[in-house]
PDB file of N, CA and C in Angstrom:
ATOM      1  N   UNK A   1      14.979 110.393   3.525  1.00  0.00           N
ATOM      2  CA  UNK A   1      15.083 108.964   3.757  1.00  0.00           C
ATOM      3  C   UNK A   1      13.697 108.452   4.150  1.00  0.00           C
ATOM      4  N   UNK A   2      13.623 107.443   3.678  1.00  0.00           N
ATOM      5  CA  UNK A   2      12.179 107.061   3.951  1.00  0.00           C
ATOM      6  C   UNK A   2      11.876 106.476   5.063  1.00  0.00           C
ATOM      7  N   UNK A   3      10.556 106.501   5.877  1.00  0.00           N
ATOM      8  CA  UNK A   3      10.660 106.024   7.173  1.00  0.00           C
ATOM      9  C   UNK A   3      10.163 104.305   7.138  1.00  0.00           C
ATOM     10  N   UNK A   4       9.820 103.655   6.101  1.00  0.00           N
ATOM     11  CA  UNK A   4       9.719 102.362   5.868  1.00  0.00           C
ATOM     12  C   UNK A   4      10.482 101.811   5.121  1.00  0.00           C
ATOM     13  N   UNK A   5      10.607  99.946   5.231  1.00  0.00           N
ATOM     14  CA  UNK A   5      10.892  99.357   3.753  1.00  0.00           C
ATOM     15  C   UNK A   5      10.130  99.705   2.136  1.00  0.00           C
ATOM     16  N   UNK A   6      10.640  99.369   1.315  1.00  0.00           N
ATOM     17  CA  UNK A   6      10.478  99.939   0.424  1.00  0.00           C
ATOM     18  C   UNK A   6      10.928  98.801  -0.778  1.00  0.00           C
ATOM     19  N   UNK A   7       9.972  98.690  -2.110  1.00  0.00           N
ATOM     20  CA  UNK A   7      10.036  98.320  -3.062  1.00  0.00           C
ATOM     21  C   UNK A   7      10.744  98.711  -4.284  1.00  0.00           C
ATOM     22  N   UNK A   8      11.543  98.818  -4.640  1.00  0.00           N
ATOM     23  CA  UNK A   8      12.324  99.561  -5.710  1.00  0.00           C
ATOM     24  C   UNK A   8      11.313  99.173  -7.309  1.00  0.00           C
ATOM     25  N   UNK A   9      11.156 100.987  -7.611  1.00  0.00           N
ATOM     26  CA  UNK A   9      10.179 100.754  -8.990  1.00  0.00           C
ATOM     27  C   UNK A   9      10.516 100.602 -10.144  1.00  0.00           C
ATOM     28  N   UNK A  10      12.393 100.485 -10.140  1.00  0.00           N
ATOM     29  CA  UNK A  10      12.593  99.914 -11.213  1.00  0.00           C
ATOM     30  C   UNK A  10      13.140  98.512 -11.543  1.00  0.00           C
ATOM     31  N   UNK A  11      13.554  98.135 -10.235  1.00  0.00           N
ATOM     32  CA  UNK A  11      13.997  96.335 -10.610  1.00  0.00           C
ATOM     33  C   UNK A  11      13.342  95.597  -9.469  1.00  0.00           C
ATOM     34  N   UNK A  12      12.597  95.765  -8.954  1.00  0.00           N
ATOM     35  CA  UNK A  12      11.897  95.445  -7.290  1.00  0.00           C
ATOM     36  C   UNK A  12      12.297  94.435  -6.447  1.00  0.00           C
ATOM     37  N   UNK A  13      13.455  95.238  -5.839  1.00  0.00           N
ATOM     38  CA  UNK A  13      14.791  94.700  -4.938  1.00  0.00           C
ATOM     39  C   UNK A  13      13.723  94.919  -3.704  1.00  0.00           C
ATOM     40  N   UNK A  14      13.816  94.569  -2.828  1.00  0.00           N
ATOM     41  CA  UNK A  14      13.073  95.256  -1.306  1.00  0.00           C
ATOM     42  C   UNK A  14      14.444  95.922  -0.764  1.00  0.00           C
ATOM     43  N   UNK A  15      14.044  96.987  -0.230  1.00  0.00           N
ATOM     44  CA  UNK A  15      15.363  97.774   0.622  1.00  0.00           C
ATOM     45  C   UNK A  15      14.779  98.210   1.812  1.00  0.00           C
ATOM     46  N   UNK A  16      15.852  98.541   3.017  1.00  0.00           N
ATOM     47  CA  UNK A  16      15.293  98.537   3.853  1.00  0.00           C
ATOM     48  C   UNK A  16      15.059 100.004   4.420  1.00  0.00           C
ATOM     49  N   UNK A  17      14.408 100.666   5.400  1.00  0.00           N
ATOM     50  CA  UNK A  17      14.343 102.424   5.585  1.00  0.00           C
ATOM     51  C   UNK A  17      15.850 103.278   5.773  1.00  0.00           C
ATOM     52  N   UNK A  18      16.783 102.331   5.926  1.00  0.00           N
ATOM     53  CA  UNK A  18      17.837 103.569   5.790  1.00  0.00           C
ATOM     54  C   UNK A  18      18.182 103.408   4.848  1.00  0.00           C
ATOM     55  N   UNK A  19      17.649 102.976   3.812  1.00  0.00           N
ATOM     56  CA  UNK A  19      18.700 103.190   2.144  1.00  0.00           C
ATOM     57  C   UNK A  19      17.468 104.278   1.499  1.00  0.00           C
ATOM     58  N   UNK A  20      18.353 105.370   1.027  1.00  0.00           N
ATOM     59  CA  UNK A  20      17.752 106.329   0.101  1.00  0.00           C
ATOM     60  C   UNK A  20      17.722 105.978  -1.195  1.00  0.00           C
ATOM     61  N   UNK A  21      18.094 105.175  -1.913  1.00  0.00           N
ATOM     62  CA  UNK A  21      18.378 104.983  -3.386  1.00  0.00           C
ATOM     63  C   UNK A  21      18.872 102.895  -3.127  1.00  0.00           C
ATOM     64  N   UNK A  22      18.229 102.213  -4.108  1.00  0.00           N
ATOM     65  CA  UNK A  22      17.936 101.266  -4.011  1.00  0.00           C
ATOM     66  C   UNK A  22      19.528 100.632  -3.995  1.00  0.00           C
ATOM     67  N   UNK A  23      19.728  99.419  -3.493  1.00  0.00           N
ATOM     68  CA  UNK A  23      21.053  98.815  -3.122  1.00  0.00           C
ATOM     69  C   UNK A  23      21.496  98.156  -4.260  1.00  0.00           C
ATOM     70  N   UNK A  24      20.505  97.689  -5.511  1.00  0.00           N
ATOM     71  CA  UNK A  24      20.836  96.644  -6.606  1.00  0.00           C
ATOM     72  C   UNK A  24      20.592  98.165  -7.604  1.00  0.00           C
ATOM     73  N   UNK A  25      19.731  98.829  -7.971  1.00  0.00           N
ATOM     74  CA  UNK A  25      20.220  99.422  -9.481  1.00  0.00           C
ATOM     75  C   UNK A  25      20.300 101.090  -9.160  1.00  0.00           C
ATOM     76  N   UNK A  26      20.673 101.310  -8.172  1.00  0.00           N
ATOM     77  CA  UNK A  26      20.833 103.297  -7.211  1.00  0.00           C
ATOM     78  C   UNK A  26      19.305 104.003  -7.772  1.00  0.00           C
ATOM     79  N   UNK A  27      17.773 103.391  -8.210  1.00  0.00           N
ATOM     80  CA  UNK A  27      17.089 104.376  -8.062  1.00  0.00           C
ATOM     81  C   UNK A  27      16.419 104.899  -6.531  1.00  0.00           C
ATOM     82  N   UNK A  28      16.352 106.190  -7.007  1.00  0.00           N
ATOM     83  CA  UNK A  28      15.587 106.616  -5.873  1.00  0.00           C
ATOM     84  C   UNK A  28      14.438 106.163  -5.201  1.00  0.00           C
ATOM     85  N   UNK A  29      14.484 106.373  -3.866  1.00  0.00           N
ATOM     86  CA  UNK A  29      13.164 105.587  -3.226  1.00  0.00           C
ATOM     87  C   UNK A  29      11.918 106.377  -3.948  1.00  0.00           C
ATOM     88  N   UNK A  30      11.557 107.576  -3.961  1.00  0.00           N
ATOM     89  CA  UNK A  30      10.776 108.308  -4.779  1.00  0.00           C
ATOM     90  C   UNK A  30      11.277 109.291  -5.630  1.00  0.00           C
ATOM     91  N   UNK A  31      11.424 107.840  -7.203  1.00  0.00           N
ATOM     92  CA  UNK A  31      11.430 108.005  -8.317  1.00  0.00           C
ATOM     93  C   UNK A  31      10.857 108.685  -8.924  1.00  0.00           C
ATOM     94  N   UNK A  32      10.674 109.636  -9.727  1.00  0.00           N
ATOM     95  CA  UNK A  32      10.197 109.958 -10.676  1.00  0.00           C
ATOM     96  C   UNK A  32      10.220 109.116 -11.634  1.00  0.00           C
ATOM     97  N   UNK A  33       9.136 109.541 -12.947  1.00  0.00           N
ATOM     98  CA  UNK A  33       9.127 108.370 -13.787  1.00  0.00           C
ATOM     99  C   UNK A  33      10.671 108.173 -14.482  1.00  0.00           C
ATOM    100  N   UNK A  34      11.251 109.182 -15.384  1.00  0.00           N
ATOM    101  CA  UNK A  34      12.304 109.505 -15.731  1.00  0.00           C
ATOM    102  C   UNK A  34      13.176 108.433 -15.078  1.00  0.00           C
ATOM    103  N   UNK A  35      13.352 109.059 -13.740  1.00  0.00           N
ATOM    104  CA  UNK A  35      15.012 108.029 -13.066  1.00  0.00           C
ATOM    105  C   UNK A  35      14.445 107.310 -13.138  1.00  0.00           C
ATOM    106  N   UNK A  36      13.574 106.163 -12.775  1.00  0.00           N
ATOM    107  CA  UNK A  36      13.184 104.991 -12.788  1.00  0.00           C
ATOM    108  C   UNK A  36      13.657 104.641 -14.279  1.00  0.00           C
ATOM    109  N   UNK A  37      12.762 105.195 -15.524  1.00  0.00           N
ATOM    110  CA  UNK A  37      13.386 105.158 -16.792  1.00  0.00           C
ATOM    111  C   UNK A  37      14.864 104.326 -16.924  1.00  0.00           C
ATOM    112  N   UNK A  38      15.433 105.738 -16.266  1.00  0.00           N
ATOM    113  CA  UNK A  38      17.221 105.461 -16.467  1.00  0.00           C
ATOM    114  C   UNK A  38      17.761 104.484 -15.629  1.00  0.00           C
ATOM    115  N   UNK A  39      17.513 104.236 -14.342  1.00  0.00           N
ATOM    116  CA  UNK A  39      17.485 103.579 -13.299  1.00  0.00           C
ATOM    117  C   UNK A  39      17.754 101.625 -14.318  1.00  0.00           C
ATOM    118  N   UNK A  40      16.319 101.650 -14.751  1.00  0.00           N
ATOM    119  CA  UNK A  40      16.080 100.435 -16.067  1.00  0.00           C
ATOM    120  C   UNK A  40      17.241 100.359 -16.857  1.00  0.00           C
ATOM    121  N   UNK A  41      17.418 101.287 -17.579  1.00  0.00           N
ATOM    122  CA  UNK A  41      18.445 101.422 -18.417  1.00  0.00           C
ATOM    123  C   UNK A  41      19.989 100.975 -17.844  1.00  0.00           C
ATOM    124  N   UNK A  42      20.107 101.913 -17.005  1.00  0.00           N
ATOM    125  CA  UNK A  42      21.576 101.302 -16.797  1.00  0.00           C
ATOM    126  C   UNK A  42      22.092 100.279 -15.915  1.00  0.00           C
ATOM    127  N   UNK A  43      20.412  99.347 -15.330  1.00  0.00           N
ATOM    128  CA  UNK A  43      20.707  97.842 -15.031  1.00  0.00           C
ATOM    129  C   UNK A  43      20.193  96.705 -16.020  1.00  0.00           C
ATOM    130  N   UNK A  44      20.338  97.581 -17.205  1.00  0.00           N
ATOM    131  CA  UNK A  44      20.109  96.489 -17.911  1.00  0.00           C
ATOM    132  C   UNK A  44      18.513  96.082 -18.367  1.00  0.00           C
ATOM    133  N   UNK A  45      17.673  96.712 -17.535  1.00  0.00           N
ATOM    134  CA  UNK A  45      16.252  95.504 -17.030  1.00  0.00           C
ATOM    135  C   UNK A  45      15.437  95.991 -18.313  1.00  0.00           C
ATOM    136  N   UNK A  46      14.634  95.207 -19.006  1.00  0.00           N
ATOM    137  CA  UNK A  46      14.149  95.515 -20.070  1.00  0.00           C
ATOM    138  C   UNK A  46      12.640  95.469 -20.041  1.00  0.00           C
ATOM    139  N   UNK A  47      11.499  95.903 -20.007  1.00  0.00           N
ATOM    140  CA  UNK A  47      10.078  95.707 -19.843  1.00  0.00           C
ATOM    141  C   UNK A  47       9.300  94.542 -21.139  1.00  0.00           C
ATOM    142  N   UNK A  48       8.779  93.956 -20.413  1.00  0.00           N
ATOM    143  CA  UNK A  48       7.727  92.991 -21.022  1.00  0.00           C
ATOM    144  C   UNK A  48       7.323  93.807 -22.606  1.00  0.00           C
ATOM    145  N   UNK A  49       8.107  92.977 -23.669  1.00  0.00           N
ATOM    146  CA  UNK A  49       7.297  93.609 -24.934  1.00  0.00           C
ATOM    147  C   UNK A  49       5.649  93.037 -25.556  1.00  0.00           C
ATOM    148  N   UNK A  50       4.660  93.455 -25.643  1.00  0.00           N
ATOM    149  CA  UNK A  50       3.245  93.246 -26.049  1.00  0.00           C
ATOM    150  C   UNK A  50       3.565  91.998 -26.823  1.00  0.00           C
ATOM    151  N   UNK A  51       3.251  91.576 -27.011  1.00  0.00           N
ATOM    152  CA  UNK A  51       2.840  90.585 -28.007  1.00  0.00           C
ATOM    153  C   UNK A  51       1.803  89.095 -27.904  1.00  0.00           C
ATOM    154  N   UNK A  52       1.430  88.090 -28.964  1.00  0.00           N
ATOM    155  CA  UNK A  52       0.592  87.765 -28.649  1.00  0.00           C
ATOM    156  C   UNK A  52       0.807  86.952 -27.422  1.00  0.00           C
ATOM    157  N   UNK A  53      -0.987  86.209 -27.391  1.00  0.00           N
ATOM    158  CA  UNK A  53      -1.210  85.212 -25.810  1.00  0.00           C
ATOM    159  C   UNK A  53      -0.698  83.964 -26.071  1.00  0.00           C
ATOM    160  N   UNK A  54      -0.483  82.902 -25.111  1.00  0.00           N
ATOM    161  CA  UNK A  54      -0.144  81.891 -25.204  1.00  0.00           C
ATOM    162  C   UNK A  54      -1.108  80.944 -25.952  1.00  0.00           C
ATOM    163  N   UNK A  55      -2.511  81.222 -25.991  1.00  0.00           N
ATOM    164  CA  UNK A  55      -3.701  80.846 -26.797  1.00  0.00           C
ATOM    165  C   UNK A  55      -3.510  81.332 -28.064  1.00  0.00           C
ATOM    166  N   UNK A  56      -3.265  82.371 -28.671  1.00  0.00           N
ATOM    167  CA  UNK A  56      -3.005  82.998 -30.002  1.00  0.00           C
ATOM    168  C   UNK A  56      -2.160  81.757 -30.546  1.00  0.00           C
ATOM    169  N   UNK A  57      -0.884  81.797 -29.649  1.00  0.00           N
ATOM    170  CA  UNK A  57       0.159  81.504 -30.372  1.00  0.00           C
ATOM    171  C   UNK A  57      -0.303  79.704 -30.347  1.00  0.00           C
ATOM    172  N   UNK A  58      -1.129  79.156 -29.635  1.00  0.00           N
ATOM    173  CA  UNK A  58      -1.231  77.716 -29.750  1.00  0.00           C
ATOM    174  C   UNK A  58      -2.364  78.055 -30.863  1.00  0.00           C
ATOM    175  N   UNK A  59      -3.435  78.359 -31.108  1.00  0.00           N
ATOM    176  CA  UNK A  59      -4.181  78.664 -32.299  1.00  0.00           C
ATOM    177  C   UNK A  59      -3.232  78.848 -33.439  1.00  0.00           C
ATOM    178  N   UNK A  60      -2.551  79.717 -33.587  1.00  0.00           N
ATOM    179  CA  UNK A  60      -1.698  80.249 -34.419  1.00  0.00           C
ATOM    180  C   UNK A  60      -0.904  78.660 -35.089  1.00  0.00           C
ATOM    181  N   UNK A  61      -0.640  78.139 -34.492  1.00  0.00           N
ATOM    182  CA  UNK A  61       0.442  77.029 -34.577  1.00  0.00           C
ATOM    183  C   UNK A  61      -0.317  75.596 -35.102  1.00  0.00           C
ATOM    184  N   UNK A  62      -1.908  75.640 -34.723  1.00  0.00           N
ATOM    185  CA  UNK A  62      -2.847  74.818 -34.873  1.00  0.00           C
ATOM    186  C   UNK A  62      -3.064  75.068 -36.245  1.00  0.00           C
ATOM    187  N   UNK A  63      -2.960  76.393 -36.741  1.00  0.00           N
ATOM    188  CA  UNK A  63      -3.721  76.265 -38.031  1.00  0.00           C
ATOM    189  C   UNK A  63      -2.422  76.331 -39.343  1.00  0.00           C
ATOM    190  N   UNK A  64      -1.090  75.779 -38.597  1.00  0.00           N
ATOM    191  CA  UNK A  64      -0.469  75.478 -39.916  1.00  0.00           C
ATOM    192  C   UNK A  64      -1.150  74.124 -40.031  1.00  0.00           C
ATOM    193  N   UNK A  65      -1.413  72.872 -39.471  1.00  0.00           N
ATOM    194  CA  UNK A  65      -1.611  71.637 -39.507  1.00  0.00           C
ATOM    195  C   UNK A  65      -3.067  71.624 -39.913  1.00  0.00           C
ATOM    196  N   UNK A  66      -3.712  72.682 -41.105  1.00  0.00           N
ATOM    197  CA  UNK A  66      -5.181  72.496 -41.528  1.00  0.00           C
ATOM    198  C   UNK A  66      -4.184  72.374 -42.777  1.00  0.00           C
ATOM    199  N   UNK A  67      -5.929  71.284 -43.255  1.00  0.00           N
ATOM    200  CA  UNK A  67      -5.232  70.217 -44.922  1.00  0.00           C
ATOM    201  C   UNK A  67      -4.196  69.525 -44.912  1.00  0.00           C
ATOM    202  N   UNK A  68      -3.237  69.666 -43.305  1.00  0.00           N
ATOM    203  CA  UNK A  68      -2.499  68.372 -43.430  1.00  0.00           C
ATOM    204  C   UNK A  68      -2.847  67.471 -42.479  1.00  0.00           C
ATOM    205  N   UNK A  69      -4.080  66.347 -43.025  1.00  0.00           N
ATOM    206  CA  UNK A  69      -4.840  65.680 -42.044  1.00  0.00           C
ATOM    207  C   UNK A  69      -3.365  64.494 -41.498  1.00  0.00           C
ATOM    208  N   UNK A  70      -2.387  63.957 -41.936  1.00  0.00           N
ATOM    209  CA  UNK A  70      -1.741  63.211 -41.923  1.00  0.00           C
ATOM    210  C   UNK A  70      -0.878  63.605 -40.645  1.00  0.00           C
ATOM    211  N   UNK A  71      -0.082  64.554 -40.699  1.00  0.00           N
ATOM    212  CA  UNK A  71       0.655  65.493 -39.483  1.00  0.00           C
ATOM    213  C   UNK A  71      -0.471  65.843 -38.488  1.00  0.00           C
ATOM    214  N   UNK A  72      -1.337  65.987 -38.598  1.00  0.00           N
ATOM    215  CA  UNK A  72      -2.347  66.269 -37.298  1.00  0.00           C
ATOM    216  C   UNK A  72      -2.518  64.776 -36.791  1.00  0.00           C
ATOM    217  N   UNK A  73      -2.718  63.989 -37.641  1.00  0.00           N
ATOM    218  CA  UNK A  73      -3.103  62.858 -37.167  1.00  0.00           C
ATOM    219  C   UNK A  73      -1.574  62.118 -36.389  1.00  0.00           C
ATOM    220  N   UNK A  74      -0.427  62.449 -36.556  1.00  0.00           N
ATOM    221  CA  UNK A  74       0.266  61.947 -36.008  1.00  0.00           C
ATOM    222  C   UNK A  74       0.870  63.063 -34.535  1.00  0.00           C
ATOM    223  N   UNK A  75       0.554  63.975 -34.400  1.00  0.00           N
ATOM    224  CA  UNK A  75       0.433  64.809 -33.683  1.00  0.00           C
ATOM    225  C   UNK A  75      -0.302  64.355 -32.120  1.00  0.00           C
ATOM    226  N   UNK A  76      -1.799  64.143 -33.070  1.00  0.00           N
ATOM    227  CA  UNK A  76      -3.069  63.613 -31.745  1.00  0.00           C
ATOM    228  C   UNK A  76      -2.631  61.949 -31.280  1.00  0.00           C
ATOM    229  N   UNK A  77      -2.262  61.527 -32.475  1.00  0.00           N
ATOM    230  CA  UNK A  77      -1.986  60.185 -31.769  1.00  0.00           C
ATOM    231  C   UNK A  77      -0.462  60.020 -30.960  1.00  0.00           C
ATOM    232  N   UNK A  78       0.358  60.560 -30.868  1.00  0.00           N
ATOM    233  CA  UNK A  78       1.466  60.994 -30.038  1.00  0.00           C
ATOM    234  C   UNK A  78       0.725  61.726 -28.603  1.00  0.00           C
ATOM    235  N   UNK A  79       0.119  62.575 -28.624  1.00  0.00           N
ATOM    236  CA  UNK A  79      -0.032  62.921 -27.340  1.00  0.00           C
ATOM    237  C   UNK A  79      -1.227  61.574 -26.407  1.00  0.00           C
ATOM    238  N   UNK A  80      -2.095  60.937 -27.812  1.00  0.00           N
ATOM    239  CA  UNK A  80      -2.501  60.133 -26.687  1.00  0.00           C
ATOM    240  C   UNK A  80      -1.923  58.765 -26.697  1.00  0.00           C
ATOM    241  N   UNK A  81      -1.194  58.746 -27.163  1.00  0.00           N
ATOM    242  CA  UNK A  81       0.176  57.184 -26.623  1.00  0.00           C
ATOM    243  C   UNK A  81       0.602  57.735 -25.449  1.00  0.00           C
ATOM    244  N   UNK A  82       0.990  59.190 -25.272  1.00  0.00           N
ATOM    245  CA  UNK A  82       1.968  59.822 -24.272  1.00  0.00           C
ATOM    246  C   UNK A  82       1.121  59.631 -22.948  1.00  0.00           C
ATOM    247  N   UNK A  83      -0.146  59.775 -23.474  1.00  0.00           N
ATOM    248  CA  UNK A  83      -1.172  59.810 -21.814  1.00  0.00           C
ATOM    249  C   UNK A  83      -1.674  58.582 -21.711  1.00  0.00           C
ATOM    250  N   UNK A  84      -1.476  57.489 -22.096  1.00  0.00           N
ATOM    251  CA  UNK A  84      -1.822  56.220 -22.363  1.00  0.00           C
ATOM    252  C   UNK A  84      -1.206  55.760 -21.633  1.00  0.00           C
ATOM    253  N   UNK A  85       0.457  55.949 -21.593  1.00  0.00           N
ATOM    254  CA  UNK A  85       1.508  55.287 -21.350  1.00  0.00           C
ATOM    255  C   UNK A  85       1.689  55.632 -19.582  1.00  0.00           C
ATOM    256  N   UNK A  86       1.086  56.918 -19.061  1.00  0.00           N
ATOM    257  CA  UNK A  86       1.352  57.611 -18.026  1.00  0.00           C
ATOM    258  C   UNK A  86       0.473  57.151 -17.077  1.00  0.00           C
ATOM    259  N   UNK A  87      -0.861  56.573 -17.705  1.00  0.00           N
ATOM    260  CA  UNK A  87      -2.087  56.040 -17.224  1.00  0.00           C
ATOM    261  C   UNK A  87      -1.888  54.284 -16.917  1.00  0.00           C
ATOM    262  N   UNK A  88      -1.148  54.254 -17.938  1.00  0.00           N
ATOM    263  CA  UNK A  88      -0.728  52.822 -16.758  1.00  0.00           C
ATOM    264  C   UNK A  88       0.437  52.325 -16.140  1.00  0.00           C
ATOM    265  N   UNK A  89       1.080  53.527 -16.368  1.00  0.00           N
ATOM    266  CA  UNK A  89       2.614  53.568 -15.210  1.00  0.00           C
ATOM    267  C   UNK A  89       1.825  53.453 -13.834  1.00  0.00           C
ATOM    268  N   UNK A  90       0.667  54.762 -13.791  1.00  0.00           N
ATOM    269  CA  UNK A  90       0.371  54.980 -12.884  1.00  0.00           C
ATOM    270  C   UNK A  90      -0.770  54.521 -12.245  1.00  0.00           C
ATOM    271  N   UNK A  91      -1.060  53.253 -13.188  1.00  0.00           N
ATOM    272  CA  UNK A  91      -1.889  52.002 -12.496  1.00  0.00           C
ATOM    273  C   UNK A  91      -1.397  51.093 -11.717  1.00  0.00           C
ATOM    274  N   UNK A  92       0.088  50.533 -12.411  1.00  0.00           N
ATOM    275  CA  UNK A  92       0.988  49.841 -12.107  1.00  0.00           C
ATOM    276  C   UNK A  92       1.876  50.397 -10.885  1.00  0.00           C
ATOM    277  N   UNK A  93       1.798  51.404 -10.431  1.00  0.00           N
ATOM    278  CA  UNK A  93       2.726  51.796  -9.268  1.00  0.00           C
ATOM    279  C   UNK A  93       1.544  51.910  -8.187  1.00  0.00           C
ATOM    280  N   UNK A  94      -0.091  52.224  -8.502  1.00  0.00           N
ATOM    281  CA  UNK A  94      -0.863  51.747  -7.438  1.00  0.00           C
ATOM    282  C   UNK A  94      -1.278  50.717  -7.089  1.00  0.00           C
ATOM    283  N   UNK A  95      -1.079  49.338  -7.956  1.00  0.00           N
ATOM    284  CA  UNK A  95      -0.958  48.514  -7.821  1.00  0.00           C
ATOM    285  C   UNK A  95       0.488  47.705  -6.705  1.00  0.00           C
ATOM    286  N   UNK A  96       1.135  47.953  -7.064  1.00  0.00           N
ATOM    287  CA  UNK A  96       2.618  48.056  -6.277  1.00  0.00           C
ATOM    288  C   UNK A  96       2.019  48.434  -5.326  1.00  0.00           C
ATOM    289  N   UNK A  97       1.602  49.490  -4.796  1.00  0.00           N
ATOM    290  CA  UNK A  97       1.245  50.288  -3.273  1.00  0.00           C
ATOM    291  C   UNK A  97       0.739  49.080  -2.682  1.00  0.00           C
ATOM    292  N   UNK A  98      -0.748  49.022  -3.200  1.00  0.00           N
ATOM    293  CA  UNK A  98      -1.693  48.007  -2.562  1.00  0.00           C
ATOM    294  C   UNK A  98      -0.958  46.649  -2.033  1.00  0.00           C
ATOM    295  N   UNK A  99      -0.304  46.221  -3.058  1.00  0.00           N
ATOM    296  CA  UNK A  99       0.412  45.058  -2.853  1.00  0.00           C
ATOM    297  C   UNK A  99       1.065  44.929  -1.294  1.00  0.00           C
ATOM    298  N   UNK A 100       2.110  46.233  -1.249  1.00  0.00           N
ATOM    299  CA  UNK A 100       2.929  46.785  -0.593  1.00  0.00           C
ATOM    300  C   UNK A 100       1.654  46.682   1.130  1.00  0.00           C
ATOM    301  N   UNK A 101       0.576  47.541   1.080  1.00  0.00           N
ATOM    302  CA  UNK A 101      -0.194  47.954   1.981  1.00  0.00           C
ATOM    303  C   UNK A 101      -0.373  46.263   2.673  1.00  0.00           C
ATOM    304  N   UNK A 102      -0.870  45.508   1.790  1.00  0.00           N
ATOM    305  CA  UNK A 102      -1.409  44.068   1.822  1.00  0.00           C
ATOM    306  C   UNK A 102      -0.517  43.190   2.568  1.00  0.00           C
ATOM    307  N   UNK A 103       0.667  43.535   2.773  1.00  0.00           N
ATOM    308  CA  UNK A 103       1.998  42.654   3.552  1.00  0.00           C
ATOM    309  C   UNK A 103       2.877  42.094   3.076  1.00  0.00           C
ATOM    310  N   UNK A 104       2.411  41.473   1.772  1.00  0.00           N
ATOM    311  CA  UNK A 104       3.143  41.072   0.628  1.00  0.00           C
ATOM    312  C   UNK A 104       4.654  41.917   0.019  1.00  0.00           C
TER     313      UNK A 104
END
């Protein structure tokens, strides 16, 4: 039994020093790789699969919209209506403040 709390290495429950084997998926406090393995397995828990970055995949996604200048162009002009629109909500509600501050 271990004489501290403890991190469980296959689903990372915190447990506390009198549990020998974790309270959410029964691995051992010192797992081997194996039980940990199985430990995974029979709660289900599945590990992070590789694949690409969130930059890849926005690159990736950027370059269907080459030679279609028309869809890009309605693309860029959507996001800046979107920040246009946010920029003077949020003129108009500091305006309101001031007003507000002023006594009015």
């Amino acid at each position: 039994m271990p004489a501290y709390s403890w991190r469980c290495l296959a689903c990372e429950l915190a447990n506390d020093a009198v549990h020998e084997t974790c309270q959410k998926c029964a691995c051992p406090a010192n797992a081997t790789y194996a039980q940990i393995a199985a430990a995974k397995k029979s709660a289900g828990i599945v590990d992070p699969v590789d694949g690409p970055t969130l930059s890849e995949l926005v690159a990736a996604g950027w370059k269907n919209f080459v030679g279609k200048s028309d869809d890009r162009s309605i693309l860029v002009n959507l996001i800046y209506e979107n920040a246009l629109g946010a920029a003077v909500v949020m003129v108009f509600f500091a305006l309101v403040k001031a007003w507000e501050l002023l006594g009015h």
